[in-house]
Structures are given as structure tokens and as C-alpha cells.
N, C-alpha and C. Protein backbone atom coordinates (compact mmCIF):
# COMPACT_ATOMS: atom_id res chain seq x y z
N UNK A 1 2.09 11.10 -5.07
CA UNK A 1 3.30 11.66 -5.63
C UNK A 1 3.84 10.70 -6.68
N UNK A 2 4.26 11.43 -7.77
CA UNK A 2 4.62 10.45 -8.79
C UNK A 2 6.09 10.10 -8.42
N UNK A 3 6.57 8.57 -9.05
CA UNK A 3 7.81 7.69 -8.67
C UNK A 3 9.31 8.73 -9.03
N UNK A 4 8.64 9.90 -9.97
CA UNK A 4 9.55 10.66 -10.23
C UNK A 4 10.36 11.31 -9.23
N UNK A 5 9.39 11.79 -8.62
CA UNK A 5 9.94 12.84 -7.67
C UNK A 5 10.18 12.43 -5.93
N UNK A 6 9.73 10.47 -5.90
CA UNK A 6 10.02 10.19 -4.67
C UNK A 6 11.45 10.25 -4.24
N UNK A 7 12.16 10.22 -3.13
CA UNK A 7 13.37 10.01 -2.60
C UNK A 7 13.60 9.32 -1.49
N UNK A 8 14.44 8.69 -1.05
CA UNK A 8 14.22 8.23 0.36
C UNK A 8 15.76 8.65 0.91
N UNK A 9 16.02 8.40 1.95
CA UNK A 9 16.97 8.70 3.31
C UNK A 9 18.60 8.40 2.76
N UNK A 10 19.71 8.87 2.83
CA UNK A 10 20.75 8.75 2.44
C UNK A 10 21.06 8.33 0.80
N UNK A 11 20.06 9.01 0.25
CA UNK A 11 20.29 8.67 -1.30
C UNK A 11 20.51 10.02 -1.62
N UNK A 12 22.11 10.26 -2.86
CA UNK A 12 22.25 11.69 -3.28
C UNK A 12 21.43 12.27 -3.93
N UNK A 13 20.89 13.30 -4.74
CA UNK A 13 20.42 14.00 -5.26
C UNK A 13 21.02 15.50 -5.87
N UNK A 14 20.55 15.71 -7.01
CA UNK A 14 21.10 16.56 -7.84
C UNK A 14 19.70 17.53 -7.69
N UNK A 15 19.70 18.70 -6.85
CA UNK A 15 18.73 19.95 -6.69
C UNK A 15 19.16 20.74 -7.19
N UNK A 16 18.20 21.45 -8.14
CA UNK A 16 18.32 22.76 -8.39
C UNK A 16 17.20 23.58 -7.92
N UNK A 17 17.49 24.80 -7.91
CA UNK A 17 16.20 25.52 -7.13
C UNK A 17 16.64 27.01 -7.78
N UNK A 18 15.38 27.71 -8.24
CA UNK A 18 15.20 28.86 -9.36
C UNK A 18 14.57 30.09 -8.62
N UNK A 19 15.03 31.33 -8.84
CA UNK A 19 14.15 32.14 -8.31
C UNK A 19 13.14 32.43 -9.40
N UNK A 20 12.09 33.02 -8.97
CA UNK A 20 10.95 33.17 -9.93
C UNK A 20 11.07 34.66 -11.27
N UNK A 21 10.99 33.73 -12.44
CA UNK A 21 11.18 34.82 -13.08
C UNK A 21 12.85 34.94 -13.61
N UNK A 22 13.73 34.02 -13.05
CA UNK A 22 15.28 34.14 -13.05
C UNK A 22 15.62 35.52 -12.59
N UNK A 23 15.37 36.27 -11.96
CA UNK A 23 15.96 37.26 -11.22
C UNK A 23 17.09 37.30 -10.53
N UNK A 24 18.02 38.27 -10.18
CA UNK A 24 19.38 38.26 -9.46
C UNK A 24 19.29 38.46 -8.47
N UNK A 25 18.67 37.56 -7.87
CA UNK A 25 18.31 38.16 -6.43
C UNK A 25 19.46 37.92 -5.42
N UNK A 26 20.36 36.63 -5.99
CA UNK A 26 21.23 36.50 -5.52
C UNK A 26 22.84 37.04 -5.22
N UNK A 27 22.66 38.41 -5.99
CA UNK A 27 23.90 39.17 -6.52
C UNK A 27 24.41 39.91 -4.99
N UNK A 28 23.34 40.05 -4.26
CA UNK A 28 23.40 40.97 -3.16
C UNK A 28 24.23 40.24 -1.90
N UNK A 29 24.99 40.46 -1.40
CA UNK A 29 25.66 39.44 -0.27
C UNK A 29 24.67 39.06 0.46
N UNK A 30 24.32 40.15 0.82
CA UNK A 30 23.29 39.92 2.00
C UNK A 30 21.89 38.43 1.89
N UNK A 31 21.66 38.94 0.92
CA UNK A 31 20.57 37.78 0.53
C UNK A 31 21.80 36.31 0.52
N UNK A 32 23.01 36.39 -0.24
CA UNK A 32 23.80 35.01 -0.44
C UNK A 32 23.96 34.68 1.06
N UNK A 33 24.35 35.65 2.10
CA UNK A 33 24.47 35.05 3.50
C UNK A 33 23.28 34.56 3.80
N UNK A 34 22.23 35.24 3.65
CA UNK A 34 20.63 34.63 3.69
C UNK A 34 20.42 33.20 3.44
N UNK A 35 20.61 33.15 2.19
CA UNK A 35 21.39 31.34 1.69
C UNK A 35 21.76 30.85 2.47
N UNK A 36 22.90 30.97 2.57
CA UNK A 36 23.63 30.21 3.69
C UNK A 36 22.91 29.56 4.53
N UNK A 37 22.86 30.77 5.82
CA UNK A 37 22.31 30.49 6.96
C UNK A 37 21.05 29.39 6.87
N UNK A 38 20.22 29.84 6.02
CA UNK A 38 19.28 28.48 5.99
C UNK A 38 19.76 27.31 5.60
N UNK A 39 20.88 27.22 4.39
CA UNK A 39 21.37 26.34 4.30
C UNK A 39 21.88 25.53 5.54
N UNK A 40 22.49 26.03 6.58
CA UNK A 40 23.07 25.84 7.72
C UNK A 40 22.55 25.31 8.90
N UNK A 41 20.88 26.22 8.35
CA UNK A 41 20.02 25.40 9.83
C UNK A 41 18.92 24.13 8.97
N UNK A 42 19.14 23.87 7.70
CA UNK A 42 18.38 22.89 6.86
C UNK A 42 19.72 21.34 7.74
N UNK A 43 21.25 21.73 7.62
CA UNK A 43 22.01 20.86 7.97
C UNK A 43 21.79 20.58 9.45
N UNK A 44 21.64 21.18 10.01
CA UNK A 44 21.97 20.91 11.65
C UNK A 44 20.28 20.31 12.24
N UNK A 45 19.20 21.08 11.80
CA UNK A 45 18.26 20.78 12.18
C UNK A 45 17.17 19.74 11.01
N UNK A 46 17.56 19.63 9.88
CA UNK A 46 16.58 18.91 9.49
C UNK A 46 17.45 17.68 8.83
N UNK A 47 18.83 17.61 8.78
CA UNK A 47 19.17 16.38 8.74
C UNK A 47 20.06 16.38 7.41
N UNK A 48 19.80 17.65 6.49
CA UNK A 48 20.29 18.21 5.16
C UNK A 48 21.80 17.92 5.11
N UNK A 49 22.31 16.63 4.12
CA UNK A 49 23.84 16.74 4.20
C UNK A 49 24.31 17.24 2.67
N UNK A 50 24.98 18.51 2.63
CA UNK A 50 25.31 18.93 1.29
C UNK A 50 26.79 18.18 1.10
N UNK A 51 26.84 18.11 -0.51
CA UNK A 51 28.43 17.63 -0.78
C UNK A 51 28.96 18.76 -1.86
N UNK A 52 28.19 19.36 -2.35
CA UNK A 52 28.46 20.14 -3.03
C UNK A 52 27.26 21.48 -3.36
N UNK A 53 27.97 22.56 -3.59
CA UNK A 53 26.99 23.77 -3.52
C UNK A 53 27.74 24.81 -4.73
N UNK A 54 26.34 25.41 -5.64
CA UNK A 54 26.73 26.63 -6.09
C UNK A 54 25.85 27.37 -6.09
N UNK A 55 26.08 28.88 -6.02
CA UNK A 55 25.10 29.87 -5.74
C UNK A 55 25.23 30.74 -6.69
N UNK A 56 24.20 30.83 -7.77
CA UNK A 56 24.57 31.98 -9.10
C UNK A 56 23.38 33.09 -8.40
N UNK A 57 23.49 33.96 -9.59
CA UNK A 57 22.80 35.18 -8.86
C UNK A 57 21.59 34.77 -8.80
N UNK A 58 20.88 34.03 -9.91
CA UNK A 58 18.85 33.59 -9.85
C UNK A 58 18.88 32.26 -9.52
N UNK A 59 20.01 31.56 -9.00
CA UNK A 59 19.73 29.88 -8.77
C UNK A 59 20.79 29.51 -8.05
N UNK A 60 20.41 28.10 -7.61
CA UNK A 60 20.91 27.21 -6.89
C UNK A 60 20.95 25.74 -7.24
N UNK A 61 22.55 25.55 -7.16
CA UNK A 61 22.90 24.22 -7.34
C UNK A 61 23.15 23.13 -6.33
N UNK A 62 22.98 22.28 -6.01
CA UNK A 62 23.63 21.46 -4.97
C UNK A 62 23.59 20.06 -5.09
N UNK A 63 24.33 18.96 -4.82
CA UNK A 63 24.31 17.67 -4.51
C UNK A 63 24.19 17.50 -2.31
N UNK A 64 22.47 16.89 -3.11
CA UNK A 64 22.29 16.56 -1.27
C UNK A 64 22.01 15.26 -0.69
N UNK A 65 21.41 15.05 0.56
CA UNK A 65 21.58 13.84 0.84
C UNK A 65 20.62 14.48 2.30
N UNK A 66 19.55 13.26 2.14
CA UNK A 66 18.92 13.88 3.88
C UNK A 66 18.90 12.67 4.47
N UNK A 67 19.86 12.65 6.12
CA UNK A 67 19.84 11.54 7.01
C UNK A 67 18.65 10.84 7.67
N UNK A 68 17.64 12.19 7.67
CA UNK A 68 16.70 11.63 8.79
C UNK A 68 15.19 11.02 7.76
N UNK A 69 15.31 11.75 6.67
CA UNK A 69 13.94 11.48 6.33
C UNK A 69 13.69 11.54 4.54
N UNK A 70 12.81 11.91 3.89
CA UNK A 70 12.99 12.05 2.41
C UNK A 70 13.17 13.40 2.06
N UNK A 71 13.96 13.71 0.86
CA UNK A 71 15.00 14.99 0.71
C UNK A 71 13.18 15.78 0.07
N UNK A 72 12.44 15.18 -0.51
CA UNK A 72 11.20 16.08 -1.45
C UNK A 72 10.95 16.75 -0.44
N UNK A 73 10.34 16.60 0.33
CA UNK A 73 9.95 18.00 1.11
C UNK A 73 10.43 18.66 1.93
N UNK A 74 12.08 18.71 2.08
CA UNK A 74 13.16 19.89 2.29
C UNK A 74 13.01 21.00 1.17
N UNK A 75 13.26 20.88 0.07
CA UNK A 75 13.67 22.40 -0.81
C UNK A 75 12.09 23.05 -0.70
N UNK A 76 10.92 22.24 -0.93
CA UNK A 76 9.61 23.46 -0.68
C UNK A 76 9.52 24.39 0.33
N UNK A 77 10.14 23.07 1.41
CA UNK A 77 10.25 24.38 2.73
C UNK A 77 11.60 24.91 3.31
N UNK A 78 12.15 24.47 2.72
CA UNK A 78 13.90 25.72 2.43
C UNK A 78 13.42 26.83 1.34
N UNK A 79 12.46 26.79 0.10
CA UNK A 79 11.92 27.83 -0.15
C UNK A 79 11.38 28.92 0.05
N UNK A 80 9.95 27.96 1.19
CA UNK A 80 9.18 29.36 1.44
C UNK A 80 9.88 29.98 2.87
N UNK A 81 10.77 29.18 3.60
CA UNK A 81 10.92 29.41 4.50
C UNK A 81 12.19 30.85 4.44
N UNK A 82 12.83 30.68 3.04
CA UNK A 82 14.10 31.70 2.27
C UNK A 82 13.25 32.91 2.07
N UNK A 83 12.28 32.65 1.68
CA UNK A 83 11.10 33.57 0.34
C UNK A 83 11.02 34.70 1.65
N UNK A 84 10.15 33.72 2.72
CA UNK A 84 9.54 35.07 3.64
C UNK A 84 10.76 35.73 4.33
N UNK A 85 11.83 35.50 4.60
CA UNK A 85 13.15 36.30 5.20
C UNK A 85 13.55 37.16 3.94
N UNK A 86 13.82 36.97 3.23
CA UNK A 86 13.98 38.04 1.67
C UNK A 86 13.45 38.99 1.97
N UNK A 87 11.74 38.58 2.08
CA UNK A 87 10.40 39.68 1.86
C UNK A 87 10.11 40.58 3.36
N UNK A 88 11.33 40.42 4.78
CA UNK A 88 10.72 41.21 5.72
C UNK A 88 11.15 42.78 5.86
């Protein structure tokens, strides 16, 4: 992994995260509660501390911070893990 994209444990970070294509996928409540909730179990169960959050209709903003471990491989799998609940 390049030095770019390493992170380590209680260091902030500025994430953004895109839907594919910029689509509005986010316009729908339902999907924004969708957000959420993962957002919610990324905090409680994987250690995810947000300080700040915005949710436009094709993206996502946030300032994060992960307690237990390195923040890089939270958003891949806050992705696919969002992607397949969207798609059931």
C-alpha cells in the first residue's frame, strides 16, 4: 500500500465516498436511513468515530477517526457492505 493512503488509529481523516457514476441515489430517505444505520453499526462495532458528516444525494462527506485499528479498510467495507443492502 502506498504511504498515501496509509492511516493509523486515532488520527482524523477527511473521507469522501462517491456513488458510481454520481447518481442520486441518495435523494430517497430510505436509502439516507440506509446510511445511517451503517454508519451507526461502523461506530459501535468497528470502532468508527465520526466528528462530522454530510450526506448529498451521490456522496458522502465526513471527518473520521478509527479507535481500534486503521481507518483504510473501513470505507471499502462500509461500501460493499451499503452497496449489497441498496441492491436487495
Amino acid at each position: 500500500m502506498s504511504e498515501y493512503r496509509k492511516t493509523t488509529a486515532n488520527e482524523l481523516f477527511y473521507v469522501t465516498l462517491t456513488t458510481v457514476g454520481w447518481i442520486d441515489v441518495f435523494s430517497r430517505d430510505t436509502y439516507k436511513q440506509l446510511l445511517i444505520e451503517n454508519l451507526r453499526y461502523c461506530q459501535q462495532h468497528e470502532g468508527l468515530e465520526i466528528y462530522a458528516c454530510v450526506i448529498m444525494s451521490n456522496h458522502l462527506y465526513h471527518i473520521a477517526a478509527s479507535r481500534n485499528k486503521e481507518l483504510s479498510q473501513l470505507p471499502g467495507r462500509f461500501k460493499s457492505h451499503t452497496a449489497k443492502k441498496l441492491f436487495q
